[in-house]
Protein backbone atom coordinates (compact mmCIF):
# COMPACT_ATOMS: atom_id res chain seq x y z
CA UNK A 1 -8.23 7.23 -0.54
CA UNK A 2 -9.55 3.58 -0.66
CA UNK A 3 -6.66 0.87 -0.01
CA UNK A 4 -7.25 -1.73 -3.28
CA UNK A 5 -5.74 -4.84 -2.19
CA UNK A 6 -5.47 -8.16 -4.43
CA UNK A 7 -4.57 -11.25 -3.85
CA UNK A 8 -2.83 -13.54 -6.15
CA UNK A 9 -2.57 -17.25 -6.17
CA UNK A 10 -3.00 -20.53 -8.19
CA UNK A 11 -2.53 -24.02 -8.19
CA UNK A 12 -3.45 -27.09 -10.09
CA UNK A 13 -7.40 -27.72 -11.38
CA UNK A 14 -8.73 -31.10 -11.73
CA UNK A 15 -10.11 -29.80 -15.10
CA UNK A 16 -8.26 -26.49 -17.60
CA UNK A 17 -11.81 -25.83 -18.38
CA UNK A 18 -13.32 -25.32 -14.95
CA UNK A 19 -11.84 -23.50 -11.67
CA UNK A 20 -11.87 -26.38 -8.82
CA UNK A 21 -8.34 -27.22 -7.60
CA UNK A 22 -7.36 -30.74 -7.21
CA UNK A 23 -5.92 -29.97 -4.33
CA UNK A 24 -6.88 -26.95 -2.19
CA UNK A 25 -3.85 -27.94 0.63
CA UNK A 26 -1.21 -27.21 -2.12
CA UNK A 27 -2.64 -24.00 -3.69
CA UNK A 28 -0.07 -21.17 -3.99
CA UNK A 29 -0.39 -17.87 -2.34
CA UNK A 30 1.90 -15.55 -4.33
CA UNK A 31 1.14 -12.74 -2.22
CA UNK A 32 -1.08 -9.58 -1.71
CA UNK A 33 -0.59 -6.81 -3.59
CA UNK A 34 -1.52 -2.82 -2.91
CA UNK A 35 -2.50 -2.42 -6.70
CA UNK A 36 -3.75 -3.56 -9.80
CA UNK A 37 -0.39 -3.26 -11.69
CA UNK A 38 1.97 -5.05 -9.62
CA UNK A 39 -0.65 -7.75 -8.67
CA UNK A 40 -0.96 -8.22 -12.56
CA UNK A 41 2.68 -8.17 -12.63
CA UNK A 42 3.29 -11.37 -10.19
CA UNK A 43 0.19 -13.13 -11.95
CA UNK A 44 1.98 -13.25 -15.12
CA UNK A 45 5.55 -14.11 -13.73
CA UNK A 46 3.77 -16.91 -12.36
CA UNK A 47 1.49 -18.03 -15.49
CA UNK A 48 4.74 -17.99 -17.34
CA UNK A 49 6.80 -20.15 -15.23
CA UNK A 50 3.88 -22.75 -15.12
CA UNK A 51 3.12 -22.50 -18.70
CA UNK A 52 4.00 -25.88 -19.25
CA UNK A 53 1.37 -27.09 -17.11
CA UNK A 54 -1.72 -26.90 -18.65
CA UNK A 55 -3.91 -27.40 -15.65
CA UNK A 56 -1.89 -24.86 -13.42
CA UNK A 57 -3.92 -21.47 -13.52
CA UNK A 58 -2.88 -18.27 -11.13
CA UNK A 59 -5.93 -15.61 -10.44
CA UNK A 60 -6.19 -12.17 -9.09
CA UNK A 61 -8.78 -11.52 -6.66
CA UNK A 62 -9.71 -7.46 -5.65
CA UNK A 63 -9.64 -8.05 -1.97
CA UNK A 64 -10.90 -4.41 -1.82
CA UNK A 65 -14.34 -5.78 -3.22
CA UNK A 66 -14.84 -7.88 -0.30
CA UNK A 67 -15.31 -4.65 1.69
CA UNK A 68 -18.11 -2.11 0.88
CA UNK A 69 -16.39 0.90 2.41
CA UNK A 70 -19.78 3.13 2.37
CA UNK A 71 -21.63 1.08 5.22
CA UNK A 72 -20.37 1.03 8.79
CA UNK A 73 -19.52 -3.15 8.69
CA UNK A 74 -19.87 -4.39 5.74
CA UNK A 75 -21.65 -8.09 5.52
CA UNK A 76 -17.66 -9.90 5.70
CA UNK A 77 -16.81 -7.99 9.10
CA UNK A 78 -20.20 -8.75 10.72
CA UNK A 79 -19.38 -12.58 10.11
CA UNK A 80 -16.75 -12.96 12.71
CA UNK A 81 -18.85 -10.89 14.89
């Protein structure tokens, strides 16, 4: 069975209505995650303790996409080839 890693993390945008941080030095890694559930889980603890804030914003990314597990390398291994 496939390993489905995500990765969540947040920080402050220069703009609520578009996703570029205003600064990428101080963006928060909450952590990795082995599933869906508990990533969601530490997303939302997060969200809600920076509700306040309207231009904080946390994200979950599927680090298991990054990977296409049917080809021998996928294209993100052969890059530090």
């Amino acid at each position: 069975m496939a390993q489905r890693l995500h990765l969540v993390f947040g920080g402050e945008l220069i703009d609520p209505s578009k996703t570029v941080f205003r600064n990428v030095d101080d963006i928060h890694i909450v952590g990795i995650f082995p599933n869906y559930e508990t990533a969601h889980s530490a997303w939302k603890a997060e969200a809600q303790r920076t509700v306040d804030n309207a231009h904080m914003r946390y994200f979950i990314a599927h680090l298991h996409r990054l990977r296409d597990e049917e080809q021998l390398a996928s294209p993100t291994e052969e890059l530090g080839a």
